[in-house]
C-alpha atoms as a PDB file:
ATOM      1  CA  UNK A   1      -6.756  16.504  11.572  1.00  0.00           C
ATOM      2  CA  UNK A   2      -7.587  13.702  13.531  1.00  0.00           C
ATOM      3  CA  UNK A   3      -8.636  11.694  10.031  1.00  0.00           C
ATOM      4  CA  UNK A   4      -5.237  12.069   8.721  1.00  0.00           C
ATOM      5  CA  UNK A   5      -3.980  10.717  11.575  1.00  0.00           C
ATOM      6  CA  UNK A   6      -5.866   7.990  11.045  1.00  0.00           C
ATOM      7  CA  UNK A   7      -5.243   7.735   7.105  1.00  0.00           C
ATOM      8  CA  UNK A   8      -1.589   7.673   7.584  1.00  0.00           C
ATOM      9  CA  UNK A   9      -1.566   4.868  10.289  1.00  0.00           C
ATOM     10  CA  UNK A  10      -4.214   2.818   8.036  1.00  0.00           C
ATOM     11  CA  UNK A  11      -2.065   2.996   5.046  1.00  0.00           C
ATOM     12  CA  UNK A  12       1.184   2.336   6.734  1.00  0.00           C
ATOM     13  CA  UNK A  13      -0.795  -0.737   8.041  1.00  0.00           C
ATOM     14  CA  UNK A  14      -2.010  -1.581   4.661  1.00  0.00           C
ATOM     15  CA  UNK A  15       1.900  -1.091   3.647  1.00  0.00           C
ATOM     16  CA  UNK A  16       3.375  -3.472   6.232  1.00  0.00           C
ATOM     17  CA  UNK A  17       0.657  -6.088   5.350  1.00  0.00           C
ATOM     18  CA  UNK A  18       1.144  -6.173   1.681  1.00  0.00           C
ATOM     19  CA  UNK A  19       4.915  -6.043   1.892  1.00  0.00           C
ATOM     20  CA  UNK A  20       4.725  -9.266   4.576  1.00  0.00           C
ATOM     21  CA  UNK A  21       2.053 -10.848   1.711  1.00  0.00           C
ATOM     22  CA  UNK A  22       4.427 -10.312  -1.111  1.00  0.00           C
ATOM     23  CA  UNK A  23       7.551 -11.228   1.045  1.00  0.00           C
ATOM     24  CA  UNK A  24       9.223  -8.292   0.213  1.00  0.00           C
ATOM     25  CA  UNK A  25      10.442  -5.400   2.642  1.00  0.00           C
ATOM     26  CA  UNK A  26       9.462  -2.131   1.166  1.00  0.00           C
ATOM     27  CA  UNK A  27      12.285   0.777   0.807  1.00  0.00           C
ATOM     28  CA  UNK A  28      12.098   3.408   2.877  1.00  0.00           C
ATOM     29  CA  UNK A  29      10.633   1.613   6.696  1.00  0.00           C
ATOM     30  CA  UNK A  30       7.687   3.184   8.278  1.00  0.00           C
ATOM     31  CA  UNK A  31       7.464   5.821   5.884  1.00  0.00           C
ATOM     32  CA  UNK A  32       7.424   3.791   3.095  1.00  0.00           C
ATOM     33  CA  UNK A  33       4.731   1.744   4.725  1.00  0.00           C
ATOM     34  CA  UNK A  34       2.752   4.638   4.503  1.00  0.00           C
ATOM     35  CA  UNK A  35       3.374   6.000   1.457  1.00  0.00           C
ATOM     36  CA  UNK A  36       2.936   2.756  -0.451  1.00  0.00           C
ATOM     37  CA  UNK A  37      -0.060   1.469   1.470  1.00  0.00           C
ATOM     38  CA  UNK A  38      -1.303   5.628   0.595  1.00  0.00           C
ATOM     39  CA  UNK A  39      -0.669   5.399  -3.282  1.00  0.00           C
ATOM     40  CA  UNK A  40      -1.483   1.335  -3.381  1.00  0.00           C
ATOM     41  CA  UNK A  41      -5.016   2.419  -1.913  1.00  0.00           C
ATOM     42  CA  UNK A  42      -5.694   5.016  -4.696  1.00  0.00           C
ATOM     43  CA  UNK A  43      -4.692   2.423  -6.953  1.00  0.00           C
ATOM     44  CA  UNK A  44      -7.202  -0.094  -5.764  1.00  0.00           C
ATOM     45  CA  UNK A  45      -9.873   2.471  -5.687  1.00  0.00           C
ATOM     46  CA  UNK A  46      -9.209   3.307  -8.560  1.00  0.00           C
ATOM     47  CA  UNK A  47      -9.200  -0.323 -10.615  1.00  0.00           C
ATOM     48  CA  UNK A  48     -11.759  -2.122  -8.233  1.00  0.00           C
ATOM     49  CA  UNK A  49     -13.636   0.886  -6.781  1.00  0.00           C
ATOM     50  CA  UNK A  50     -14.733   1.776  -3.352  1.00  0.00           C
ATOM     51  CA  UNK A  51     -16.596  -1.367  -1.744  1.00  0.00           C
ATOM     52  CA  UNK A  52     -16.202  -2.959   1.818  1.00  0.00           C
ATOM     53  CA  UNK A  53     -14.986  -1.501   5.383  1.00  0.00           C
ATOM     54  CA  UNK A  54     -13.766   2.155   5.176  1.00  0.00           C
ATOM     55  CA  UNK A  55     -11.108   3.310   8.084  1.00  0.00           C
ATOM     56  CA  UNK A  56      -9.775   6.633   7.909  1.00  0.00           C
ATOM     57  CA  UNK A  57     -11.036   7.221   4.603  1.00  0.00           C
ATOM     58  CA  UNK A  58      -9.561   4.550   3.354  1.00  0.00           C
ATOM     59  CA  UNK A  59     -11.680   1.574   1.716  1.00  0.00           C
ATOM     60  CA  UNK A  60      -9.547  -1.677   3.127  1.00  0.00           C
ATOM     61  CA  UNK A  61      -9.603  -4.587   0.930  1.00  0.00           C
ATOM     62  CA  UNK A  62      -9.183  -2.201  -2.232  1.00  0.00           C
ATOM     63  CA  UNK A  63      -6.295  -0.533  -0.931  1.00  0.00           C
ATOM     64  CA  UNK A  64      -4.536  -4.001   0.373  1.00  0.00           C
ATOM     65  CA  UNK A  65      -5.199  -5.556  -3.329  1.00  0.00           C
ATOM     66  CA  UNK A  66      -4.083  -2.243  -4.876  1.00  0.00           C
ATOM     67  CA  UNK A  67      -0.757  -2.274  -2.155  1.00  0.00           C
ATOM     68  CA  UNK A  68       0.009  -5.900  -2.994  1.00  0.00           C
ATOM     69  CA  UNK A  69      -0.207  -4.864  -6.842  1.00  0.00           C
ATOM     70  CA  UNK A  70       2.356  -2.166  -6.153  1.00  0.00           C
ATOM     71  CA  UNK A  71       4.331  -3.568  -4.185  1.00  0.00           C
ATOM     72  CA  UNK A  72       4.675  -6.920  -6.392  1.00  0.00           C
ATOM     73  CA  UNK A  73       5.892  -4.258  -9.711  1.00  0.00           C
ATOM     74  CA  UNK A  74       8.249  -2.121  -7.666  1.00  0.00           C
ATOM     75  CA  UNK A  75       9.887  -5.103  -6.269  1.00  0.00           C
ATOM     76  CA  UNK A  76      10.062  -6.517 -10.070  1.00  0.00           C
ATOM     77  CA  UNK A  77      11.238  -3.353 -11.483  1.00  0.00           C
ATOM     78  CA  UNK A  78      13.748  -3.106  -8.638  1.00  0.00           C
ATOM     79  CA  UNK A  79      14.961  -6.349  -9.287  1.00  0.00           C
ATOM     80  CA  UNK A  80      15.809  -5.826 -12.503  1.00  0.00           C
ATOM     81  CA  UNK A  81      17.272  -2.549 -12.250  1.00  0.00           C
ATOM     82  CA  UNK A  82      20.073  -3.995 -10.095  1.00  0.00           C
ATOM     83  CA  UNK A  83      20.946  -7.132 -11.712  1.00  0.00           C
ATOM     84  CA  UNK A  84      22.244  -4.577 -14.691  1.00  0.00           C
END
């Protein structure tokens, strides 16, 4: 239980950091923090693999590359979907 805990504040971390990187405010506040910096981790696992410091499960400089990634293409997408 305790590890989730810990997951969930790491990724919303991870969240807030790659949305301040990218300069753009992710939807959603806190719990978008977390749910982006949750998803953008499992992306960067998944396309750089599991290498560096681990908190909460979470492997930190693959999820933050992985967050930034996501965050960069829903901003994009965003951005055009309103300007139609």
């Amino acid at each position: 239980m305790f590890g989730f805990i810990i997951m969930l504040i790491v990724g919303g971390l991870i969240g807030w950091i790659a949305g301040g990187i990218v300069g753009k405010d992710i939807p959603g506040g806190i719990l978008g923090n977390i749910i982006a910096g949750i998803v953008g981790s499992a992306l960067g696992s998944w396309i750089f693999g599991d290498w560096g410091w681990h908190l909460g499960g979470i492997a930190i400089f693959p999820a933050l590359i992985g967050t930034i990634i996501l965050v960069a293409l829903a901003s994009f997408i965003l951005g055009k979907l309103r300007k139609k």
